[in-house]
C-alpha atoms as a PDB file:
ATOM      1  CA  UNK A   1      99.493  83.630 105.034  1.00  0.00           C
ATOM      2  CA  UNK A   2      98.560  81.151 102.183  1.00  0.00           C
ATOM      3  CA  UNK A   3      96.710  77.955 102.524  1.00  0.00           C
ATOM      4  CA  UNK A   4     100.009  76.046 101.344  1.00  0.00           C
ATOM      5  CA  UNK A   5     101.959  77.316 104.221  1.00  0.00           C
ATOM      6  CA  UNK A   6      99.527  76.732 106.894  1.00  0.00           C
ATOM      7  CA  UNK A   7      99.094  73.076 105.638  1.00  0.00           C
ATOM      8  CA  UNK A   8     103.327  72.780 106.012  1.00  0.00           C
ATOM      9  CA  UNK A   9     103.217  73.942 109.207  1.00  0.00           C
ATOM     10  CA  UNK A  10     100.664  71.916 110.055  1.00  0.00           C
ATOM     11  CA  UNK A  11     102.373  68.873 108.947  1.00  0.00           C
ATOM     12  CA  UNK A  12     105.957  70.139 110.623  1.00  0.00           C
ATOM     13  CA  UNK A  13     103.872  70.346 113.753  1.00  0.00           C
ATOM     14  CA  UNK A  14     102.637  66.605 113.565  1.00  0.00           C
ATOM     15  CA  UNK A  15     105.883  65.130 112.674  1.00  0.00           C
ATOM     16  CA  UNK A  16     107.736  66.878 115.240  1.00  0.00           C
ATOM     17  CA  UNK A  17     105.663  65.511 117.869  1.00  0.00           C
ATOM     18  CA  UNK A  18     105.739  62.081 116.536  1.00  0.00           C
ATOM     19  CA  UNK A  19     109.092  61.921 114.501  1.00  0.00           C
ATOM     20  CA  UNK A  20     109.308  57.784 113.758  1.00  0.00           C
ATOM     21  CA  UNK A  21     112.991  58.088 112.559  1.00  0.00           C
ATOM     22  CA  UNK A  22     114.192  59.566 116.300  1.00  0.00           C
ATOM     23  CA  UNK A  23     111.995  57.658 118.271  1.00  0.00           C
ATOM     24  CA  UNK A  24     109.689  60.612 119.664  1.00  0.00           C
ATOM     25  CA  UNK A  25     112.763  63.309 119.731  1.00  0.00           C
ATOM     26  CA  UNK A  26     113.450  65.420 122.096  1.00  0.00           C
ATOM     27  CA  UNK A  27     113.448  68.831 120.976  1.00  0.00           C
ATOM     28  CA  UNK A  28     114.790  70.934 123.955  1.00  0.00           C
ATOM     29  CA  UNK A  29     117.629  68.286 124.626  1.00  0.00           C
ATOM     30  CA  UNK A  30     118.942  66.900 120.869  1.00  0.00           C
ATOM     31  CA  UNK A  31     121.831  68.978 119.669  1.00  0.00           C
ATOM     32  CA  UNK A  32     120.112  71.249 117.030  1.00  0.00           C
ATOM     33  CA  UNK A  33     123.675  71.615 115.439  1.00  0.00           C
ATOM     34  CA  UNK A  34     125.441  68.882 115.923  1.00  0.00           C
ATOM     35  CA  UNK A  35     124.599  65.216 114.930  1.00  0.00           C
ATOM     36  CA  UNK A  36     126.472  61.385 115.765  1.00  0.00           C
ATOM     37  CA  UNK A  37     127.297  59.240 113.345  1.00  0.00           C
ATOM     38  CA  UNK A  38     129.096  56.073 112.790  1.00  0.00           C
ATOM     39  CA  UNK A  39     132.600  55.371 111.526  1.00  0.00           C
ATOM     40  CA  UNK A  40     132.935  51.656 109.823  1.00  0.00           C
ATOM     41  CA  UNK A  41     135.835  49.995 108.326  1.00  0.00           C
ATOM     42  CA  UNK A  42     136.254  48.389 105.035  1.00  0.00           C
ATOM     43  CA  UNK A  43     134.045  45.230 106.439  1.00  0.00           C
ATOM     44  CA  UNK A  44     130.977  47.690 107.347  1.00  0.00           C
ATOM     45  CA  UNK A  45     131.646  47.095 111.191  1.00  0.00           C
ATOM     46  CA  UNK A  46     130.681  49.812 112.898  1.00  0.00           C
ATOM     47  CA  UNK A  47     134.326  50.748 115.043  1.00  0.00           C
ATOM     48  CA  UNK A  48     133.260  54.423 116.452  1.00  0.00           C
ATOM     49  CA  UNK A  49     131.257  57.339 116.309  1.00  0.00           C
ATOM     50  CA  UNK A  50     132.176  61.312 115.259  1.00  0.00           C
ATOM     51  CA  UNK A  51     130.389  64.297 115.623  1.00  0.00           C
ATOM     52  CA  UNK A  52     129.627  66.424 112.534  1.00  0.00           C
ATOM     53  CA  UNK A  53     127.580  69.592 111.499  1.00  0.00           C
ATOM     54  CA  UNK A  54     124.263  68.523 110.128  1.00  0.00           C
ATOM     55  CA  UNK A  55     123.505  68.437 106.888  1.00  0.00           C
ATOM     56  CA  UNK A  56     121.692  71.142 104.484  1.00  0.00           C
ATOM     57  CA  UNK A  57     117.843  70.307 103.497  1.00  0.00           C
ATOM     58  CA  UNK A  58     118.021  68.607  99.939  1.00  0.00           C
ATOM     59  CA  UNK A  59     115.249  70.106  98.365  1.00  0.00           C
ATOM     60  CA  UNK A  60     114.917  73.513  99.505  1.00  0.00           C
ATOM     61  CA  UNK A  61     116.322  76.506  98.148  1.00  0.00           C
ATOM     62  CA  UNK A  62     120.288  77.752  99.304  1.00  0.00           C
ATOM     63  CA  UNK A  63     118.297  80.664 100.890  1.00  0.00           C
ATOM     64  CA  UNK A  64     116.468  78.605 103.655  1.00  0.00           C
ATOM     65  CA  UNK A  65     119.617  76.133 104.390  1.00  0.00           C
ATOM     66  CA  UNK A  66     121.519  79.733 104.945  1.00  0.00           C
ATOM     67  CA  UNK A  67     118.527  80.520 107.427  1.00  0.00           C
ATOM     68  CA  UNK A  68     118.609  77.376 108.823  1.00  0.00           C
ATOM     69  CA  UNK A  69     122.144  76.806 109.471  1.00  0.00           C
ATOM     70  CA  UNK A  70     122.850  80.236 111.243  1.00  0.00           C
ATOM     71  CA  UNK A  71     119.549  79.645 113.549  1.00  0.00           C
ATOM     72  CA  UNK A  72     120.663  76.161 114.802  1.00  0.00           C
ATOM     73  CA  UNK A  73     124.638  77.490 115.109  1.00  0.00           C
ATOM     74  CA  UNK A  74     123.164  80.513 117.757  1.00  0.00           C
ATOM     75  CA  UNK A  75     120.287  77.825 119.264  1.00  0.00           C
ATOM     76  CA  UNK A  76     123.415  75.804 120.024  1.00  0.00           C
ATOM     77  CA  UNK A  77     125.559  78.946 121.962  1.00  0.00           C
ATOM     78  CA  UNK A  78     122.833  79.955 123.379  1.00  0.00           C
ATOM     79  CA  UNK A  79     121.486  77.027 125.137  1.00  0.00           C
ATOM     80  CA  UNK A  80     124.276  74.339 124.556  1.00  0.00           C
ATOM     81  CA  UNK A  81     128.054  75.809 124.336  1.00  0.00           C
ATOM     82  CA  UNK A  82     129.135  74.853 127.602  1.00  0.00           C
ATOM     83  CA  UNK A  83     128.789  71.477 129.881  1.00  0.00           C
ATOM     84  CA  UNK A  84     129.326  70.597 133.562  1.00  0.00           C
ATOM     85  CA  UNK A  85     130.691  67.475 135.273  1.00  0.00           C
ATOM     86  CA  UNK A  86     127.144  65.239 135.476  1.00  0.00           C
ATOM     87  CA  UNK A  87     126.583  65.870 131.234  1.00  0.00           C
ATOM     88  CA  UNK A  88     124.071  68.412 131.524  1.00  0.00           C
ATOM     89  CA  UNK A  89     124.450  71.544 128.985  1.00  0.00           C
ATOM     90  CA  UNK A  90     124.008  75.198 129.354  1.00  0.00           C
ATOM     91  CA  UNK A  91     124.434  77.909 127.182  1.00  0.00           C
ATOM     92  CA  UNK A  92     125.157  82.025 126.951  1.00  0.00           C
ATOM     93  CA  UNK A  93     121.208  82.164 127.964  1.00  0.00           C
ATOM     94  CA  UNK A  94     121.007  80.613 130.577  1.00  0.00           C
ATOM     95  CA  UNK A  95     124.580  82.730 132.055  1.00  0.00           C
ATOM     96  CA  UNK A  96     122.859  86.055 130.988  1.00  0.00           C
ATOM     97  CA  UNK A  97     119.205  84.624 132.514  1.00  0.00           C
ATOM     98  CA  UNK A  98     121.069  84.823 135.910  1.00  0.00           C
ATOM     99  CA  UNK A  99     120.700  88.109 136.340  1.00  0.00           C
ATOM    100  CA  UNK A 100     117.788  89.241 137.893  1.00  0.00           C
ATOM    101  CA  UNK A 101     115.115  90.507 136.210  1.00  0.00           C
ATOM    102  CA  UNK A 102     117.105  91.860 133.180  1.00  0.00           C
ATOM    103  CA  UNK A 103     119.033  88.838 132.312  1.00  0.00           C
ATOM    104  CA  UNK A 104     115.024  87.487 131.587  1.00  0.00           C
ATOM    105  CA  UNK A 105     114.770  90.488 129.610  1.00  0.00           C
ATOM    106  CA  UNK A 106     117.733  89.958 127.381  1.00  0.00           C
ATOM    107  CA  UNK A 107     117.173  86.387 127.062  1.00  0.00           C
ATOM    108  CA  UNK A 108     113.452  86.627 126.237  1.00  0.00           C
ATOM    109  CA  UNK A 109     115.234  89.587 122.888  1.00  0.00           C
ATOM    110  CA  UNK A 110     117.676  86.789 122.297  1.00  0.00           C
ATOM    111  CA  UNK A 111     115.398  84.706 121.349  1.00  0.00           C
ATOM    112  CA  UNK A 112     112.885  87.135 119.488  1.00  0.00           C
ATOM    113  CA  UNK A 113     115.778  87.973 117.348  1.00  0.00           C
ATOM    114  CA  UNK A 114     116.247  84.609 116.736  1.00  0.00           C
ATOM    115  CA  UNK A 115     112.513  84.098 115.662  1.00  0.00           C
ATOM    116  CA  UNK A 116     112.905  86.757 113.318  1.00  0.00           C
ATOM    117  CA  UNK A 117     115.686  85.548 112.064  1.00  0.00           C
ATOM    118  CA  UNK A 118     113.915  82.164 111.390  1.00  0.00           C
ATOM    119  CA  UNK A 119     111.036  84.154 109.991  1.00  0.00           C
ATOM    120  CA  UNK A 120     113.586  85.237 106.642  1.00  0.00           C
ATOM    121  CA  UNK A 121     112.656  81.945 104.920  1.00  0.00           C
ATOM    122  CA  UNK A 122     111.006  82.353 100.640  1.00  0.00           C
ATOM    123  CA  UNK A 123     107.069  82.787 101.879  1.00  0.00           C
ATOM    124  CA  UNK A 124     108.123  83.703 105.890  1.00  0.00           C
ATOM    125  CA  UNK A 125     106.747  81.524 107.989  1.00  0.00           C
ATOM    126  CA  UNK A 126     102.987  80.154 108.732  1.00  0.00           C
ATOM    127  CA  UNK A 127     101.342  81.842 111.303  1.00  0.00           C
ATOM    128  CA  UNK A 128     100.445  78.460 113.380  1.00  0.00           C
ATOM    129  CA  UNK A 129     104.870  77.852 113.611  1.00  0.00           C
ATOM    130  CA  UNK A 130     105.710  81.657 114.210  1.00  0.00           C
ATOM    131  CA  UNK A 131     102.941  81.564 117.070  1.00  0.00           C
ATOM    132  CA  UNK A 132     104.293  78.373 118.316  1.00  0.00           C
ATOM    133  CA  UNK A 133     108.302  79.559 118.564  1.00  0.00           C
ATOM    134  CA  UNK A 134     106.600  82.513 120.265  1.00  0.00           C
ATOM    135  CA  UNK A 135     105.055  80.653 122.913  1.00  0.00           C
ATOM    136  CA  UNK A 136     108.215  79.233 123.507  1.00  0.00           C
ATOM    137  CA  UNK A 137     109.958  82.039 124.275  1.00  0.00           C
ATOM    138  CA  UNK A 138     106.847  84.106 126.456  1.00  0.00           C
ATOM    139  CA  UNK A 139     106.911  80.494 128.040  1.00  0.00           C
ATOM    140  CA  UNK A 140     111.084  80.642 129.461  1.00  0.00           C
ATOM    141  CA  UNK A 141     110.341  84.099 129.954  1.00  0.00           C
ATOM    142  CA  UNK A 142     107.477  82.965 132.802  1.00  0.00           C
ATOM    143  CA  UNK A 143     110.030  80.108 133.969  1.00  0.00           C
ATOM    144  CA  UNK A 144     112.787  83.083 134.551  1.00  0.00           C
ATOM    145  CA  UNK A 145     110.655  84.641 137.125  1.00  0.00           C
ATOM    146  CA  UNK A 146     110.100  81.662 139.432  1.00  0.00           C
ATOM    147  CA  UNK A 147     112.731  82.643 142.434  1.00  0.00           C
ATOM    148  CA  UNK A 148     115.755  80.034 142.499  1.00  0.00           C
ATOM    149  CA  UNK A 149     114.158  77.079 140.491  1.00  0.00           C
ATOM    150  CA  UNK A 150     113.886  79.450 137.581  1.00  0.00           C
ATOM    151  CA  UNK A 151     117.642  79.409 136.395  1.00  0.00           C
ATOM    152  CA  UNK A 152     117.849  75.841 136.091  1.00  0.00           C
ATOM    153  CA  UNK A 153     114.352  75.463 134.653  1.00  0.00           C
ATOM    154  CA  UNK A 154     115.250  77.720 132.000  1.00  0.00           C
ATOM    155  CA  UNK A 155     118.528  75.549 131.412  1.00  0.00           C
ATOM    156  CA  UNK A 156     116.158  72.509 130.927  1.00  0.00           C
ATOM    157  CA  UNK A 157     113.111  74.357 128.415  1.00  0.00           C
ATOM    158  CA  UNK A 158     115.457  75.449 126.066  1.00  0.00           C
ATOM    159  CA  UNK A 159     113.490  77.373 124.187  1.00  0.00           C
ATOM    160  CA  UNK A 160     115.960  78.495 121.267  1.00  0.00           C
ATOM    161  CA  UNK A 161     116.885  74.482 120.705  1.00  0.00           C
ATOM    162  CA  UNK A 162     112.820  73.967 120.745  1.00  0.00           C
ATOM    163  CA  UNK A 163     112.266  76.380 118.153  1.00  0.00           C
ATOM    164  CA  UNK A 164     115.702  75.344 115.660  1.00  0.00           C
ATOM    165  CA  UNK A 165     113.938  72.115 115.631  1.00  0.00           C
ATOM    166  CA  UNK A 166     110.522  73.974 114.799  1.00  0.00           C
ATOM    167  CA  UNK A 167     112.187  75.191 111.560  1.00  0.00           C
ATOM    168  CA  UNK A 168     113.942  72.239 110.720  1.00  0.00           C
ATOM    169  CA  UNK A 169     110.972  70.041 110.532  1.00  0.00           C
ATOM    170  CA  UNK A 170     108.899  72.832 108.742  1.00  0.00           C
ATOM    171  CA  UNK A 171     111.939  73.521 106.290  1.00  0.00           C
ATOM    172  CA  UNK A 172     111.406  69.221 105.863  1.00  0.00           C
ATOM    173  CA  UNK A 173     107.824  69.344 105.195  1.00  0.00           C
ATOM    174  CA  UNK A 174     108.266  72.134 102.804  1.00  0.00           C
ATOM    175  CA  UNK A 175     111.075  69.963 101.106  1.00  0.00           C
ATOM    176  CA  UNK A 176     108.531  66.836 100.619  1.00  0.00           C
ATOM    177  CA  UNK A 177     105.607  69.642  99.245  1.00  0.00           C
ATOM    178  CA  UNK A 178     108.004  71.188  96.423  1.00  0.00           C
ATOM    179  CA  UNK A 179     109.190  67.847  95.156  1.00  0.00           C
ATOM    180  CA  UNK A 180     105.491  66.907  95.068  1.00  0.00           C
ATOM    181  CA  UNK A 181     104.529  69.792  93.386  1.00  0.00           C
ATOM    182  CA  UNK A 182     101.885  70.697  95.980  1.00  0.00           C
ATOM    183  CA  UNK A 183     100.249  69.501  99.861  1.00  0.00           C
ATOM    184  CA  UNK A 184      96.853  67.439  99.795  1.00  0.00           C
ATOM    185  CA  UNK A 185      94.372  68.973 102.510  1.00  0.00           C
ATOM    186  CA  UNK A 186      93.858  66.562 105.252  1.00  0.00           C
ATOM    187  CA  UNK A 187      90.011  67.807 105.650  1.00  0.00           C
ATOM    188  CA  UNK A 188      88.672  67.988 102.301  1.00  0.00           C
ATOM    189  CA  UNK A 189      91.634  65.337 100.064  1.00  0.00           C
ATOM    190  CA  UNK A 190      91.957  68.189  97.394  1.00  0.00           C
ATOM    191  CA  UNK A 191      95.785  69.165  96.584  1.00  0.00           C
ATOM    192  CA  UNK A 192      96.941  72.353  97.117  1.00  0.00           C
ATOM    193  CA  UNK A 193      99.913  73.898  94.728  1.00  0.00           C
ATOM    194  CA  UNK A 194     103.010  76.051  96.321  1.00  0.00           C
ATOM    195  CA  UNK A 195     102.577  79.566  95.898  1.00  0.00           C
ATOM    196  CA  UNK A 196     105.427  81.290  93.836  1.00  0.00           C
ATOM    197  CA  UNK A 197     107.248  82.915  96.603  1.00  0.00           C
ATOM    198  CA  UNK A 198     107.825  80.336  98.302  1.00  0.00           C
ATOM    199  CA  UNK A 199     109.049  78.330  95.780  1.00  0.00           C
ATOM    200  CA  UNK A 200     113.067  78.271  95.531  1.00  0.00           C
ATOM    201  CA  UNK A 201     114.588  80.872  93.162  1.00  0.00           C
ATOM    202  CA  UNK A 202     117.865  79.751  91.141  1.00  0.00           C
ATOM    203  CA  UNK A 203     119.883  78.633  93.568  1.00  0.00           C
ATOM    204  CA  UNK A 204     118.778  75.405  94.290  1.00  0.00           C
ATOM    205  CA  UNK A 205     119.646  72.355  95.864  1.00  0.00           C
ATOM    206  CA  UNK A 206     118.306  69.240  93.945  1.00  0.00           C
ATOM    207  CA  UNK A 207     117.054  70.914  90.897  1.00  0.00           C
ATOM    208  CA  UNK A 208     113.347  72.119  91.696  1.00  0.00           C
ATOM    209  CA  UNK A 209     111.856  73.913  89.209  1.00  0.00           C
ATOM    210  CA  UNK A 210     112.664  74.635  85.493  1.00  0.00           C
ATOM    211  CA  UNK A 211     116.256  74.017  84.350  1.00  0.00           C
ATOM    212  CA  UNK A 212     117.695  77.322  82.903  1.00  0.00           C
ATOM    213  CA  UNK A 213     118.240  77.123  78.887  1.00  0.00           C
ATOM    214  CA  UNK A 214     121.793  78.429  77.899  1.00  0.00           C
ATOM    215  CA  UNK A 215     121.947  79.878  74.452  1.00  0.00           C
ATOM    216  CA  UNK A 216     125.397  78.898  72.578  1.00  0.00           C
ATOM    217  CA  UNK A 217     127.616  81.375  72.457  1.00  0.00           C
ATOM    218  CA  UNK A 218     128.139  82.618  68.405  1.00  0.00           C
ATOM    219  CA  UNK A 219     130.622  80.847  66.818  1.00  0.00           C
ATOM    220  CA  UNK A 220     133.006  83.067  64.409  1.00  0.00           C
ATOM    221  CA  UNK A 221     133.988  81.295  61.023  1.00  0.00           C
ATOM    222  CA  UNK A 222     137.751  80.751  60.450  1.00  0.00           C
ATOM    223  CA  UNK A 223     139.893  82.574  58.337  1.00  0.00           C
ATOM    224  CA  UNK A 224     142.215  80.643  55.848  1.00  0.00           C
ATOM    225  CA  UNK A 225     145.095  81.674  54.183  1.00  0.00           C
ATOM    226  CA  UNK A 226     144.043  79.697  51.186  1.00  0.00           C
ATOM    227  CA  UNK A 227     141.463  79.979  48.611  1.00  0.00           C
ATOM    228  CA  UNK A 228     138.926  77.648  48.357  1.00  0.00           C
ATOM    229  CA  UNK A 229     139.291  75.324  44.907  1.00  0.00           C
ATOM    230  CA  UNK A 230     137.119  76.299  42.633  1.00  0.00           C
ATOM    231  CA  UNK A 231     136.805  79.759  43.530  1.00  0.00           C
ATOM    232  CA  UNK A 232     140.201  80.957  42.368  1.00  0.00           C
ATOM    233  CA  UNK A 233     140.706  84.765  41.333  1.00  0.00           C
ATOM    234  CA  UNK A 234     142.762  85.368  38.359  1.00  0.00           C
ATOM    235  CA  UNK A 235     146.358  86.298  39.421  1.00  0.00           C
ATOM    236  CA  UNK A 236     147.107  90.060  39.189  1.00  0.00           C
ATOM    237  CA  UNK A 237     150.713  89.742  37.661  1.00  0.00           C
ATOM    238  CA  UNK A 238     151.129  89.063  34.259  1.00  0.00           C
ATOM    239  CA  UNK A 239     152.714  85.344  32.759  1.00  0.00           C
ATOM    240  CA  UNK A 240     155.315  86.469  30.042  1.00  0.00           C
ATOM    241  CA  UNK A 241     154.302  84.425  27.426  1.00  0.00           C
ATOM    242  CA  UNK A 242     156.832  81.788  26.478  1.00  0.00           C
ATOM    243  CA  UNK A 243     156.903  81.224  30.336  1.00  0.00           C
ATOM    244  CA  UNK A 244     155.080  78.807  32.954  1.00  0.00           C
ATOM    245  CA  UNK A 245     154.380  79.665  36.304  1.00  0.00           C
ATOM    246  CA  UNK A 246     157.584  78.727  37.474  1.00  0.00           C
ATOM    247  CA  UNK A 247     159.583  81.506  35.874  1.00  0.00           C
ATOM    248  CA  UNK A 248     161.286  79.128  33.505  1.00  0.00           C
ATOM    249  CA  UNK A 249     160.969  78.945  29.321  1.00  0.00           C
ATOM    250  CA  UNK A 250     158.003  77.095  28.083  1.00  0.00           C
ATOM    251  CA  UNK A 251     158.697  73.376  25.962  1.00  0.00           C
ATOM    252  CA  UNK A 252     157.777  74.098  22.231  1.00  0.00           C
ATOM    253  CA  UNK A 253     156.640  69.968  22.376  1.00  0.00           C
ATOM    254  CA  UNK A 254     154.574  70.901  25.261  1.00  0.00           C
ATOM    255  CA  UNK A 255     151.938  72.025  22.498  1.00  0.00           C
ATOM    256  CA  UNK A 256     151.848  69.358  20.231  1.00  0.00           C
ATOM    257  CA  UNK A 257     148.652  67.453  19.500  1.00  0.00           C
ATOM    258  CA  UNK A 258     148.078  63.874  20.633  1.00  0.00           C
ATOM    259  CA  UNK A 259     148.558  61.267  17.896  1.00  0.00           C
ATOM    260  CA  UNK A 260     145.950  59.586  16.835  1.00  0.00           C
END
């Protein structure tokens, strides 16, 4: 894995553990699909709130926010779909996890696949994340196996939510390093550029990159009926002489020379 990458994660790592906007968020218990915003009137007073699907990444290619959206939709199923009475969610992993043994089997695939699925990002992931979201998974899998207590601790780890929030802030970081054209180093201050693949290809969000050039499409001259003045061809027929152009007899005083 390049240097670039490594230096993302790096930074994703930090500013999930200290995000200032959330306050410190919680990633195994904040809605990785979902998010609550306000409704205000005409006056800017805040009157409710609704719940919406979060937003693409602007600054990363249509590729990742495809990625991105399809891990935090399963992340949510998986470990948020359903509720009980007291607030607390649960998802389809923690109903398979009940079954013994296997259930931790199937839950601990569910969540490889979803690591892999992560791991489909331009330039795959940095080894530092991918060994993270895989510690987060061997890590439920260990909770499964504690008798009784292990159900509901593997309700409250959440490791699919944990690592939808992994990508998210690394998808971020990588968002702030295109649009800078490169990551500084912490340790030694010297910038490093973004490798080519994982820069965004075409399809892109905010314009990164070069603009594409379209040539103008050939333009095919006009016809006219007409002949340009000046450029007249001599009529085929023949003028009787005696005659104008108009078929009628010719005025003998038509010829006579100006007095002087």
């Amino acid at each position: 894995m390049n240097k670039a990458a490594m230096l993302i994660g790096q930074k994703a790592l930090k500013k999930l553990g200290n995000d200032q906007d959330t306050k410190r968020r919680a990633p195994n218990n904040d809605d990785p699909y979902h998010e609550r915003v306000e409704v205000r009137n005409k006056n800017g007073k805040v009157t409710g709130y609704k719940t919406r699907k979060r937003p693409d990444i602007v600054g990363v290619s249509k590729h990742d926010n495809k990625i991105l959206q399809r891990v935090r939709r399963r992340a949510y199923r998986w470990d948020m779909a359903f509720g009980c009475c007291c607030g607390f969610k649960f998802g389809w992993s923690s109903v398979i996890g009940i079954l013994p043994v296997v259930g931790d089997f199937v839950d601990f695939l569910m969540g490889f696949y979803l690591i892999k699925v992560a791991s489909k990002v331009e330039g795959g992931l940095p080894a530092i994340l991918y060994g993270k979201m895989m510690a987060n998974i061997l890590w439920d899998l260990a909770l499964g196996f504690v008798p009784v207590l292990g159900d509901f601790l593997d309700m409250w780890n959440r490791a699919n939510t944990r690592n939808a929030w992994l990508l998210d802030a690394y998808l971020h970081a990588k968002a702030d390093a295109l649009r800078d054209g490169g990551i500084q180093d912490p340790k030694t201050g010297e910038g490093v550029p973004i490798p080519p693949e994982m820069r965004p290809d075409q399809e892109m969000e905010v314009g990164i990159g070069p603009a594409r050039i379209t040539e103008p499409a050939p333009v095919t001259p006009a016809r006219y009926a007409s002949t340009p003045r000046g450029n007249m061809a001599a009529s085929s027929t023949p003028v009787t002489p005696g005659r104008n152009l108009t078929g009628g007899r010719a005025d003998p005083r038509d010829n006579r020379r100006p007095q002087r």
